[in-house]
C-alpha atoms as a PDB file:
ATOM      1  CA  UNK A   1     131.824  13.687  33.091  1.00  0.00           C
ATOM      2  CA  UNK A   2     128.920  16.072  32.326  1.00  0.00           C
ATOM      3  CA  UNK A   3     128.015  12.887  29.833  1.00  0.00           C
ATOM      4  CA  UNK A   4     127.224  10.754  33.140  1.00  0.00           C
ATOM      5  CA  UNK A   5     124.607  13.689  34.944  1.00  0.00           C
ATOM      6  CA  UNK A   6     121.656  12.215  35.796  1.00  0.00           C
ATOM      7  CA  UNK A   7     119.518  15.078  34.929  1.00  0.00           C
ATOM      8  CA  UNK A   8     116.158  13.185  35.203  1.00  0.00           C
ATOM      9  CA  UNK A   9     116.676  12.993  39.033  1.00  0.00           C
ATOM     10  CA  UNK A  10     117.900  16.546  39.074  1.00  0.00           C
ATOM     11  CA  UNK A  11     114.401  17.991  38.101  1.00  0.00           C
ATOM     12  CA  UNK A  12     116.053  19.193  34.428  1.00  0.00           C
ATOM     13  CA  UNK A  13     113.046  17.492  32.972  1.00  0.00           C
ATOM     14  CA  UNK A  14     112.514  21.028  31.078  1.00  0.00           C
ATOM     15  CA  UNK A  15     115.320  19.477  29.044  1.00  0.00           C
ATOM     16  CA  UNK A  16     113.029  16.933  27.761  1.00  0.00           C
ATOM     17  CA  UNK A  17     113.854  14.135  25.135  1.00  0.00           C
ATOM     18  CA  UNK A  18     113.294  14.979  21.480  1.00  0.00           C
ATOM     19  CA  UNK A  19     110.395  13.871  19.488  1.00  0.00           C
ATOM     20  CA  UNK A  20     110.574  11.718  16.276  1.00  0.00           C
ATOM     21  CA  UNK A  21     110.957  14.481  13.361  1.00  0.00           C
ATOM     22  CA  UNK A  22     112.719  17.331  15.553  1.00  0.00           C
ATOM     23  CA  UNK A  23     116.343  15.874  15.936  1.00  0.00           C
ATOM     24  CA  UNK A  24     119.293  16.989  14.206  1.00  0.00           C
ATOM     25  CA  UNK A  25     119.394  14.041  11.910  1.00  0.00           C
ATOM     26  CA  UNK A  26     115.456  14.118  11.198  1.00  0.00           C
ATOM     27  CA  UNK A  27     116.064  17.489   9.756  1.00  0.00           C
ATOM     28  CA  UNK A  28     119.294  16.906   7.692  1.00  0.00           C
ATOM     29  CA  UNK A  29     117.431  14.068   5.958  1.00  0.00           C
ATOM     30  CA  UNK A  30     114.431  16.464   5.654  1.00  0.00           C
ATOM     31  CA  UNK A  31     116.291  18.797   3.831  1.00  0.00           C
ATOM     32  CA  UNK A  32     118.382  16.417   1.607  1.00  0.00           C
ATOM     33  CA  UNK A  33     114.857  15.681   0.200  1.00  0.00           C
ATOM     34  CA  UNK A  34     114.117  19.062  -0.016  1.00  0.00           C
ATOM     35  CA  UNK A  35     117.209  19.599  -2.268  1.00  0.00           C
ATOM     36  CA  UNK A  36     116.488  16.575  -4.349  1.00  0.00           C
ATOM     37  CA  UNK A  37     113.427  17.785  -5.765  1.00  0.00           C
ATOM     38  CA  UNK A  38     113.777  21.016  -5.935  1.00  0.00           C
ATOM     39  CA  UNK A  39     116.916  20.170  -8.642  1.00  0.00           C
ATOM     40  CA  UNK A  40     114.666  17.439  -9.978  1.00  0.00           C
ATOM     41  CA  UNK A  41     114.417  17.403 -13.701  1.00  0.00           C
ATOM     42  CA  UNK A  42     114.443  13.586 -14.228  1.00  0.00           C
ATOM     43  CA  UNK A  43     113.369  10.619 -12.237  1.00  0.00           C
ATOM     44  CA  UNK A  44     117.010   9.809  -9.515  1.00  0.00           C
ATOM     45  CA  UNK A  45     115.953   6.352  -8.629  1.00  0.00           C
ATOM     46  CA  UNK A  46     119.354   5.608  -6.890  1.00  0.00           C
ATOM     47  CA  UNK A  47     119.417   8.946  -4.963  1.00  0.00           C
ATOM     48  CA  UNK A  48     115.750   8.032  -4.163  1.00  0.00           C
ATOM     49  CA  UNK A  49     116.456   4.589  -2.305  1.00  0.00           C
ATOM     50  CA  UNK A  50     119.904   6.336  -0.927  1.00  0.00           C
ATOM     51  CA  UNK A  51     117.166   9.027   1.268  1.00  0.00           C
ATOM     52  CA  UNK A  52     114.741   5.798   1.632  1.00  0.00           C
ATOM     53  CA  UNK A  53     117.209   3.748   2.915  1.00  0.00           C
ATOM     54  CA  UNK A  54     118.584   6.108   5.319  1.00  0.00           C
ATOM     55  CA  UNK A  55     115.021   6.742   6.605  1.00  0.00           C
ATOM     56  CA  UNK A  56     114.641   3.208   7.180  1.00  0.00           C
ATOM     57  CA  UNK A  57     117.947   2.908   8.687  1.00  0.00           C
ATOM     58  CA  UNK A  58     117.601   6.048  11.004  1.00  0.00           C
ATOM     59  CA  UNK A  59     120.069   5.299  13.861  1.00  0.00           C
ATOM     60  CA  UNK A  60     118.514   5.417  17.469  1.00  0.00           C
ATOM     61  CA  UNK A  61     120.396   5.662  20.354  1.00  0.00           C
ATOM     62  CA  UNK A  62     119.774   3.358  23.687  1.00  0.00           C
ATOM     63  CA  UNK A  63     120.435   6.187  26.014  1.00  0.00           C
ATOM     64  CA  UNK A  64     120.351   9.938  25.852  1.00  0.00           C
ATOM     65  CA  UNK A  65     123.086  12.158  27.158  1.00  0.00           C
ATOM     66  CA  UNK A  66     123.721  15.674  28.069  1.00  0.00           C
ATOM     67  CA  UNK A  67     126.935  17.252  26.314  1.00  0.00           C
END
């Protein structure tokens, strides 16, 4: 049930909700890139649009929880 706190009433607002570029999958995207060209040796157009279109399709969530 610890999924259905309301923590904003319960001053835990040192909690805080994460900024764009700090979240788990922010950074595991971030670092897939990071990978990609540093074994670059050729051009990897599909792995390219693969990281692009996971950056475009970055899931958001309607709600944030505390687990």
């Amino acid at each position: 049930m610890i999924h259905k706190f309301d923590w904003h009433s319960r001053d835990f607002s040192c909690l805080g909700i994460p900024k764009g570029g700090t979240d788990p999958l922010d950074r595991q995207l971030d670092y897939y890139e990071r990978c990609l060209n540093w074994v670059r040796k050729e051009p990897q157009p599909i792995l390219d649009r693969a990281l692009e279109w996971l950056k475009e399709n970055r899931f958001n969530p309607h709600r944030l929880s505390l687990c």
